[in-house]
PDB file of N, CA and C in Angstrom:
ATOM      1  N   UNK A   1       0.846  -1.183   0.000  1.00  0.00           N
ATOM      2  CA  UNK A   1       0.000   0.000   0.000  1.00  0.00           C
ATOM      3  C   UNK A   1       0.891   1.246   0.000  1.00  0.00           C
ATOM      4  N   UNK A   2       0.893   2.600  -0.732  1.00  0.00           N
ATOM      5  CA  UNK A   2       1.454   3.714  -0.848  1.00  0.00           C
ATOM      6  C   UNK A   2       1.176   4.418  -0.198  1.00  0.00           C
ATOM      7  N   UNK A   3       1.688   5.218   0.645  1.00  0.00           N
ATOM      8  CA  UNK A   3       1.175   6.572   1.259  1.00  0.00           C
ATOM      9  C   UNK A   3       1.156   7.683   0.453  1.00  0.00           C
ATOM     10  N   UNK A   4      -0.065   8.258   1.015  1.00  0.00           N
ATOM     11  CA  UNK A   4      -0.125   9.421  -0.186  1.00  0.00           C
ATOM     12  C   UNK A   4       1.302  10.745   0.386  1.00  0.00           C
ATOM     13  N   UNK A   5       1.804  11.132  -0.522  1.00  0.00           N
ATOM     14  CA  UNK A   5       2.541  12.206  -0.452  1.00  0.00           C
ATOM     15  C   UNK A   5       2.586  12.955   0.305  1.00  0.00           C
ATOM     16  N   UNK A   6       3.150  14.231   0.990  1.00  0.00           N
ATOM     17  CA  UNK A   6       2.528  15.205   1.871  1.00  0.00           C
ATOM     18  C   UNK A   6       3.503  16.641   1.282  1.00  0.00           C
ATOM     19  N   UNK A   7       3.627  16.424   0.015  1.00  0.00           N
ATOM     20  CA  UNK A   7       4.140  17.642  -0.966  1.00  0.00           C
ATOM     21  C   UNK A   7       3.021  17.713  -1.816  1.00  0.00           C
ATOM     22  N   UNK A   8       3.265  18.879  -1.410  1.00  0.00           N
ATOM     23  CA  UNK A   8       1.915  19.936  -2.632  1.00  0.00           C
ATOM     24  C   UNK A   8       2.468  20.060  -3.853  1.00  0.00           C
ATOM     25  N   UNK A   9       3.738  19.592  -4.408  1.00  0.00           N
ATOM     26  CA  UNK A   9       4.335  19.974  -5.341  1.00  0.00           C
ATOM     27  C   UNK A   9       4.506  18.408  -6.348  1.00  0.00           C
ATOM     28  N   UNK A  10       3.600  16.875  -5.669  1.00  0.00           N
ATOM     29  CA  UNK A  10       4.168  16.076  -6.153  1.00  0.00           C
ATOM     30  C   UNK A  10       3.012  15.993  -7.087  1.00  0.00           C
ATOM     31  N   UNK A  11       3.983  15.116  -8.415  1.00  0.00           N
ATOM     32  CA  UNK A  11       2.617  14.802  -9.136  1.00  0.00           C
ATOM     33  C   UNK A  11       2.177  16.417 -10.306  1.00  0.00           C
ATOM     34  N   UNK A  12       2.642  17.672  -9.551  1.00  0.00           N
ATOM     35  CA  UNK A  12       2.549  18.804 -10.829  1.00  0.00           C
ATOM     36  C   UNK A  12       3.792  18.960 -11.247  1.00  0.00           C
ATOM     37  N   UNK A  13       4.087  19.347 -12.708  1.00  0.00           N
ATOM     38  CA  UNK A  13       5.067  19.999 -13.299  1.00  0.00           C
ATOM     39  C   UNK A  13       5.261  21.263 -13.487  1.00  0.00           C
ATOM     40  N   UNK A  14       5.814  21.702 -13.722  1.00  0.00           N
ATOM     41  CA  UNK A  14       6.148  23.132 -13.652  1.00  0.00           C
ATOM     42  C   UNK A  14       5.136  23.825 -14.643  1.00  0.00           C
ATOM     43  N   UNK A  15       5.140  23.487 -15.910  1.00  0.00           N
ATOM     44  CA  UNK A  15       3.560  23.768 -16.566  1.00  0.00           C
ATOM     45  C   UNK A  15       2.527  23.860 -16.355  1.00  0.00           C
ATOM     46  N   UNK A  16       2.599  22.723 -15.481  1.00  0.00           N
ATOM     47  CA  UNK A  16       1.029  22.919 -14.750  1.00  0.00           C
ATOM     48  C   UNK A  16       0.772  24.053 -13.325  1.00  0.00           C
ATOM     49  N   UNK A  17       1.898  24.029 -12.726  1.00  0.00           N
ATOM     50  CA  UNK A  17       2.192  25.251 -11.859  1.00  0.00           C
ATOM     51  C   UNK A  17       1.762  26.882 -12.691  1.00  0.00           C
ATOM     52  N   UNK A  18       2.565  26.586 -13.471  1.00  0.00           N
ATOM     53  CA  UNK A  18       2.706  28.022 -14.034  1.00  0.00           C
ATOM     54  C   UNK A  18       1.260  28.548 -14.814  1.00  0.00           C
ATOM     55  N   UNK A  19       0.588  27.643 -15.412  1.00  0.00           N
ATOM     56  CA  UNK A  19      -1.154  27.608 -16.056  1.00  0.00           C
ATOM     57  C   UNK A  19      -1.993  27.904 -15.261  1.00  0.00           C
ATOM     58  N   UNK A  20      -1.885  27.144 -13.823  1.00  0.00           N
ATOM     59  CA  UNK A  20      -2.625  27.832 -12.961  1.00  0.00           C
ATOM     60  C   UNK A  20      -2.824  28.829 -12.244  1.00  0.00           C
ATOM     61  N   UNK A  21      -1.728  29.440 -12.094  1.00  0.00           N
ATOM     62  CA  UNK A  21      -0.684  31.001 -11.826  1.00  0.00           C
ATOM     63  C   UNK A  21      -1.287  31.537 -12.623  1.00  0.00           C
ATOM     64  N   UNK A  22      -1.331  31.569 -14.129  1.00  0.00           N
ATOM     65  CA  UNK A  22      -1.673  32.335 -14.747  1.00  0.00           C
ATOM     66  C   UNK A  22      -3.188  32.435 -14.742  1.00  0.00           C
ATOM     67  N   UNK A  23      -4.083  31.331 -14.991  1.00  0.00           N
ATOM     68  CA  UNK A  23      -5.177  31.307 -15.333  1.00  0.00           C
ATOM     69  C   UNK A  23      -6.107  31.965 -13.909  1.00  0.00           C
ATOM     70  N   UNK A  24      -4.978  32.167 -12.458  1.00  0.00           N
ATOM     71  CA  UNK A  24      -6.153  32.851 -11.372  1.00  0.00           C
ATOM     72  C   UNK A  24      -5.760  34.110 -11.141  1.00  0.00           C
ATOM     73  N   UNK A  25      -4.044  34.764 -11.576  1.00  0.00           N
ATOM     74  CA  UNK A  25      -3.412  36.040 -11.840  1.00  0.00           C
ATOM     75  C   UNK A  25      -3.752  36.868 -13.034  1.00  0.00           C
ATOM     76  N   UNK A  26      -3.380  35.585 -13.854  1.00  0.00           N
ATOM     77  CA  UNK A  26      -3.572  36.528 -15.052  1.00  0.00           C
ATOM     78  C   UNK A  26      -1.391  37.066 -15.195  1.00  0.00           C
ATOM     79  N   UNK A  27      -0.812  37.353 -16.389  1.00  0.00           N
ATOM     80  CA  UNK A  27       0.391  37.543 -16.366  1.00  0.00           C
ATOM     81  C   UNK A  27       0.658  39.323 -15.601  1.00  0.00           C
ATOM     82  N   UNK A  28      -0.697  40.039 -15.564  1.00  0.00           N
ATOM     83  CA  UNK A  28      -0.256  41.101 -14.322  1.00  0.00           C
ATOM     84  C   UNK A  28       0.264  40.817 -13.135  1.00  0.00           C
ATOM     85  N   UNK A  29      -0.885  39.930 -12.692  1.00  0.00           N
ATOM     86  CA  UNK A  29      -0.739  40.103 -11.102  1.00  0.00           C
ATOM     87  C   UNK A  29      -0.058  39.265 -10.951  1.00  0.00           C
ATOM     88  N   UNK A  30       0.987  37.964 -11.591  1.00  0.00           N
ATOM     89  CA  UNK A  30       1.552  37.500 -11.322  1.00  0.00           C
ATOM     90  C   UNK A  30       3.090  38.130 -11.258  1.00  0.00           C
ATOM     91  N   UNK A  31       2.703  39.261 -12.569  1.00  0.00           N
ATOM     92  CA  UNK A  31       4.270  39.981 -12.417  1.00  0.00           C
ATOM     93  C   UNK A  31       4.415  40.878 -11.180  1.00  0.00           C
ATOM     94  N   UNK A  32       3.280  41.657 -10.456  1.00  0.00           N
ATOM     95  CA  UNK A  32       2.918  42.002  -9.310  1.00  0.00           C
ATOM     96  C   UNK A  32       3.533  41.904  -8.112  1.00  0.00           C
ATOM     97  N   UNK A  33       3.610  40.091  -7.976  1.00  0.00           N
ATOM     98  CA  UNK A  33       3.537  38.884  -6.934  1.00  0.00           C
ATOM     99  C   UNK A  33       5.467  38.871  -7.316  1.00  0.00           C
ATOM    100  N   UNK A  34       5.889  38.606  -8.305  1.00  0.00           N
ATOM    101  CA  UNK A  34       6.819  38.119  -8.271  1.00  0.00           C
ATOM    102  C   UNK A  34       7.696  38.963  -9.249  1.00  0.00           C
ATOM    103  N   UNK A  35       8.892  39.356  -9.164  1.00  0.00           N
ATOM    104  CA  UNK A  35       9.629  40.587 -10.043  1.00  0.00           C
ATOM    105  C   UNK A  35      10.239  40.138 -11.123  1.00  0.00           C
ATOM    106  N   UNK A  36       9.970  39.610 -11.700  1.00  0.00           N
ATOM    107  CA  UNK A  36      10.553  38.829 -13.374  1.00  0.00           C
ATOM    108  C   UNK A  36      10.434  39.247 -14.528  1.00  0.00           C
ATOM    109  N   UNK A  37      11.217  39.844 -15.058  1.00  0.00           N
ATOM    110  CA  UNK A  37      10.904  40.316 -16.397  1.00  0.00           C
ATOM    111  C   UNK A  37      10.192  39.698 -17.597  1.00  0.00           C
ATOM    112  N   UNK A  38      10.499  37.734 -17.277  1.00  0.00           N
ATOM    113  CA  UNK A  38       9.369  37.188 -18.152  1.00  0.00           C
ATOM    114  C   UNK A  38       8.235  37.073 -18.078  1.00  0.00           C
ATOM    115  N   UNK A  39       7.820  37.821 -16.926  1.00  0.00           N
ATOM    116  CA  UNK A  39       5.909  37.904 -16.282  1.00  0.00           C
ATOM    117  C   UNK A  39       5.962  39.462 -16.604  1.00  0.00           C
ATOM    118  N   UNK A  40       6.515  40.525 -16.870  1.00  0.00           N
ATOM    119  CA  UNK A  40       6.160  41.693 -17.395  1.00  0.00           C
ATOM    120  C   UNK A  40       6.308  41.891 -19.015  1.00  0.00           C
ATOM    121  N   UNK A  41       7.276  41.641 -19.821  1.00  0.00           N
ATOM    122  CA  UNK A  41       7.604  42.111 -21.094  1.00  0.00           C
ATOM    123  C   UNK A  41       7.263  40.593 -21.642  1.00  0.00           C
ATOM    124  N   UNK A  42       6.232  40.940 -22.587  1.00  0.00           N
ATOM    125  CA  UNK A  42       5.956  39.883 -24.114  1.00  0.00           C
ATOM    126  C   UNK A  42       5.550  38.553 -23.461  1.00  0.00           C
ATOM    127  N   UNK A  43       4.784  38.084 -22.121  1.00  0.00           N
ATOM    128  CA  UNK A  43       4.907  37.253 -21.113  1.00  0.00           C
ATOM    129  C   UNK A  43       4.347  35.971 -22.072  1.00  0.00           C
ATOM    130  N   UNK A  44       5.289  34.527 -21.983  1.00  0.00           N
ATOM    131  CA  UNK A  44       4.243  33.336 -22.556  1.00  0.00           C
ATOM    132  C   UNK A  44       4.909  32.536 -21.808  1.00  0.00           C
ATOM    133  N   UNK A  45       3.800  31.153 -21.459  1.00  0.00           N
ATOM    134  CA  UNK A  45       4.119  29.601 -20.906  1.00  0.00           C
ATOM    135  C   UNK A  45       5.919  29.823 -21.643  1.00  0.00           C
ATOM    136  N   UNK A  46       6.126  29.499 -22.865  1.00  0.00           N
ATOM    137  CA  UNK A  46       7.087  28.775 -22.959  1.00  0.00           C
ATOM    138  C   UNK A  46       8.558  29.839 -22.766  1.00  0.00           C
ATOM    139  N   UNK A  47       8.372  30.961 -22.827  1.00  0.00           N
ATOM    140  CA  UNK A  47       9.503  31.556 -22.051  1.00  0.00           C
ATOM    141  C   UNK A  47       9.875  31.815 -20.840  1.00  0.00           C
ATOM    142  N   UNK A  48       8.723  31.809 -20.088  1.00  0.00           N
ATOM    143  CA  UNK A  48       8.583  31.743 -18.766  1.00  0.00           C
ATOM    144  C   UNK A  48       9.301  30.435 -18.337  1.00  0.00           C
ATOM    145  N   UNK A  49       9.042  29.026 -18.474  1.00  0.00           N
ATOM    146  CA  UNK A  49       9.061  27.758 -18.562  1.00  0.00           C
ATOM    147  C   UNK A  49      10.816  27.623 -19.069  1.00  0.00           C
ATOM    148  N   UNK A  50      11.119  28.174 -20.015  1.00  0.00           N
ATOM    149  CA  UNK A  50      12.639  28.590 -20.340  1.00  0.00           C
ATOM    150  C   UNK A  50      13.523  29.023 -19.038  1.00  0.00           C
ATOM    151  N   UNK A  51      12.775  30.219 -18.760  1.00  0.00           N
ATOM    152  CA  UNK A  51      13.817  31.157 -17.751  1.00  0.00           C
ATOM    153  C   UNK A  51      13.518  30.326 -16.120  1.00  0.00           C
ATOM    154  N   UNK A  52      12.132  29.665 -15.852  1.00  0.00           N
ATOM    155  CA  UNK A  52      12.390  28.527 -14.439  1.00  0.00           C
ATOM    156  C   UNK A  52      13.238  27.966 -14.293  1.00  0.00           C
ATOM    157  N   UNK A  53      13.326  26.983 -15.593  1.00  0.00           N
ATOM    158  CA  UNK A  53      14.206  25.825 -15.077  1.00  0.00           C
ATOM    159  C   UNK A  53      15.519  26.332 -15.536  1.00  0.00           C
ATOM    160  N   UNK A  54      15.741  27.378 -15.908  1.00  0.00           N
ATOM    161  CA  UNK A  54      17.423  27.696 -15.755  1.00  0.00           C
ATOM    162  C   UNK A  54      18.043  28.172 -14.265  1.00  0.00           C
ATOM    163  N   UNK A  55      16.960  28.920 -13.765  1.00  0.00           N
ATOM    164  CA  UNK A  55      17.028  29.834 -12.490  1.00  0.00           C
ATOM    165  C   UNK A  55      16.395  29.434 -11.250  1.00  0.00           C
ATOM    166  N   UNK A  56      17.129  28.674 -10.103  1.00  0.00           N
ATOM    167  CA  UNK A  56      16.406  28.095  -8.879  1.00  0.00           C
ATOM    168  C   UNK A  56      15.506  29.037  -8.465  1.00  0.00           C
ATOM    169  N   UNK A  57      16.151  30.409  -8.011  1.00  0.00           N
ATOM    170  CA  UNK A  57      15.497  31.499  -7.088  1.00  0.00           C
ATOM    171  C   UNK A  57      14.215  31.666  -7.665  1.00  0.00           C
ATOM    172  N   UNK A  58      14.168  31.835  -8.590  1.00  0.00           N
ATOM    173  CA  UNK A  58      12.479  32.471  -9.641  1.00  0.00           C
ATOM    174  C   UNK A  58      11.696  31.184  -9.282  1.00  0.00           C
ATOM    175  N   UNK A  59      12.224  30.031  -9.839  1.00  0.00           N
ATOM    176  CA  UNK A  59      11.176  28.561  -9.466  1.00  0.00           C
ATOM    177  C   UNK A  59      10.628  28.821  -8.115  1.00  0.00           C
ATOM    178  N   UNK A  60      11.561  29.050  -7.472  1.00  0.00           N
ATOM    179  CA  UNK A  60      11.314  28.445  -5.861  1.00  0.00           C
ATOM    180  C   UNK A  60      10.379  29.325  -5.574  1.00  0.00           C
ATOM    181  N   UNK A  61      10.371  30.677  -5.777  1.00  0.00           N
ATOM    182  CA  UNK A  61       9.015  31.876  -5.632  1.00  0.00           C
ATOM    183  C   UNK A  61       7.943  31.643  -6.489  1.00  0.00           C
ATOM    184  N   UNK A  62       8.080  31.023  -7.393  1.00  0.00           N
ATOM    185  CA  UNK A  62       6.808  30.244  -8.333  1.00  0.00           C
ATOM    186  C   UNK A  62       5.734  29.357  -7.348  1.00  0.00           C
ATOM    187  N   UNK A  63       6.872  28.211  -7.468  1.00  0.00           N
ATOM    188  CA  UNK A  63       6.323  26.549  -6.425  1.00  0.00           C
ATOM    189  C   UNK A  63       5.652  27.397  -5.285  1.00  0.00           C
ATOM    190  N   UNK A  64       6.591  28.670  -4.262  1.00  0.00           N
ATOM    191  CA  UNK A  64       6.280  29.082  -3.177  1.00  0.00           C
ATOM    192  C   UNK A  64       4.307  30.062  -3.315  1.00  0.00           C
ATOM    193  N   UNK A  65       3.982  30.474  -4.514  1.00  0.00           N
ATOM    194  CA  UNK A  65       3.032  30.895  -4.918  1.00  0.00           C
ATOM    195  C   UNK A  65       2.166  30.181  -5.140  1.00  0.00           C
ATOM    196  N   UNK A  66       2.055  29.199  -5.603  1.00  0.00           N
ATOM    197  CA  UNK A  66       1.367  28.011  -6.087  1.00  0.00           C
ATOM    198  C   UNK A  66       0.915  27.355  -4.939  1.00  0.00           C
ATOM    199  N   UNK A  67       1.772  27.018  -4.172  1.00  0.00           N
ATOM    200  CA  UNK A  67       1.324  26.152  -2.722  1.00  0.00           C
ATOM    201  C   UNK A  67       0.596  27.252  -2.252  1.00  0.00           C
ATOM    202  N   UNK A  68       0.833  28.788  -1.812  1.00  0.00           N
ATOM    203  CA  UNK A  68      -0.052  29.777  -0.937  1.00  0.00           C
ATOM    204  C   UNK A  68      -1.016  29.427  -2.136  1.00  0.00           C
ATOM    205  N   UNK A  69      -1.514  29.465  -3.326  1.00  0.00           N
ATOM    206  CA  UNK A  69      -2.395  29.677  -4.104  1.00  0.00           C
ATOM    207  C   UNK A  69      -3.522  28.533  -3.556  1.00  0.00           C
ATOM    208  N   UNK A  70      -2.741  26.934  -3.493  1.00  0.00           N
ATOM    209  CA  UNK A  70      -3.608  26.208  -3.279  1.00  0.00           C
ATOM    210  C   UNK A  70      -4.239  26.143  -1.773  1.00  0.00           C
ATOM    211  N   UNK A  71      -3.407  26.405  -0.643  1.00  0.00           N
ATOM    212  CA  UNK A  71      -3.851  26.167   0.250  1.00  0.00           C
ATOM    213  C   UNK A  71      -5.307  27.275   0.746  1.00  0.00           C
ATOM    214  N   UNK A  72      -4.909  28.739  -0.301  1.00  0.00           N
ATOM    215  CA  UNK A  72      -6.228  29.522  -0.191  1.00  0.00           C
ATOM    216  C   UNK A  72      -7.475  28.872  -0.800  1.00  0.00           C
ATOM    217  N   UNK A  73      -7.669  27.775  -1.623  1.00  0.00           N
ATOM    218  CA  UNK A  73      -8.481  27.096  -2.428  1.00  0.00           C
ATOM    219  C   UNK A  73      -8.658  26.221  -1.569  1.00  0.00           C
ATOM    220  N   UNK A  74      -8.264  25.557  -0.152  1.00  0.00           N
ATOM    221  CA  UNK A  74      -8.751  24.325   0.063  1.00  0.00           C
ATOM    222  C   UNK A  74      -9.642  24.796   1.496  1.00  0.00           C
ATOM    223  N   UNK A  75     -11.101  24.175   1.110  1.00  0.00           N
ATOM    224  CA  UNK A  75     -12.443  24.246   2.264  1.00  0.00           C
ATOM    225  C   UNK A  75     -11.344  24.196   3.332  1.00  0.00           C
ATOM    226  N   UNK A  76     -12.326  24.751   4.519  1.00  0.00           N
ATOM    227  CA  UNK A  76     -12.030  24.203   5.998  1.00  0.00           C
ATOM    228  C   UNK A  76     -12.549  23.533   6.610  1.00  0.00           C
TER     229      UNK A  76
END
């Protein structure tokens, strides 16, 4: 039998992180949230998705958005 995980991060990819970022921000308020020039100038999935996985610091404030994102989404 498996135990289920206890990372909010298992099981999504960074695509799927970043779609949902976008799709409840929107590429404003995500540039807002986080200071990146690929969330302000000409913003898309696949350059964004470029400049993550080159750069820990930017990911890690991504993943770190995503988890506050979900845990505001989950009932009490």
């Amino acid at each position: 039998m498996t135990t289920p995980s206890n990372d909010p991060l298992h099981g999504v990819t960074l695509q799927g992180i970043l779609e949902a970022l976008v799709a409840h921000y929107e590429w404003s308020g995500l540039a807002e949230r986080i200071d990146i020039r690929c969330f302000k100038s000409d913003p898309s999935i696949k350059s964004s998705l470029t400049f993550l996985r080159k750069t820990p610091w930017a990911r890690e404030k991504v993943e770190a958005l995503y988890i506050k994102l979900q845990r505001s989404k989950r009932p009490v």
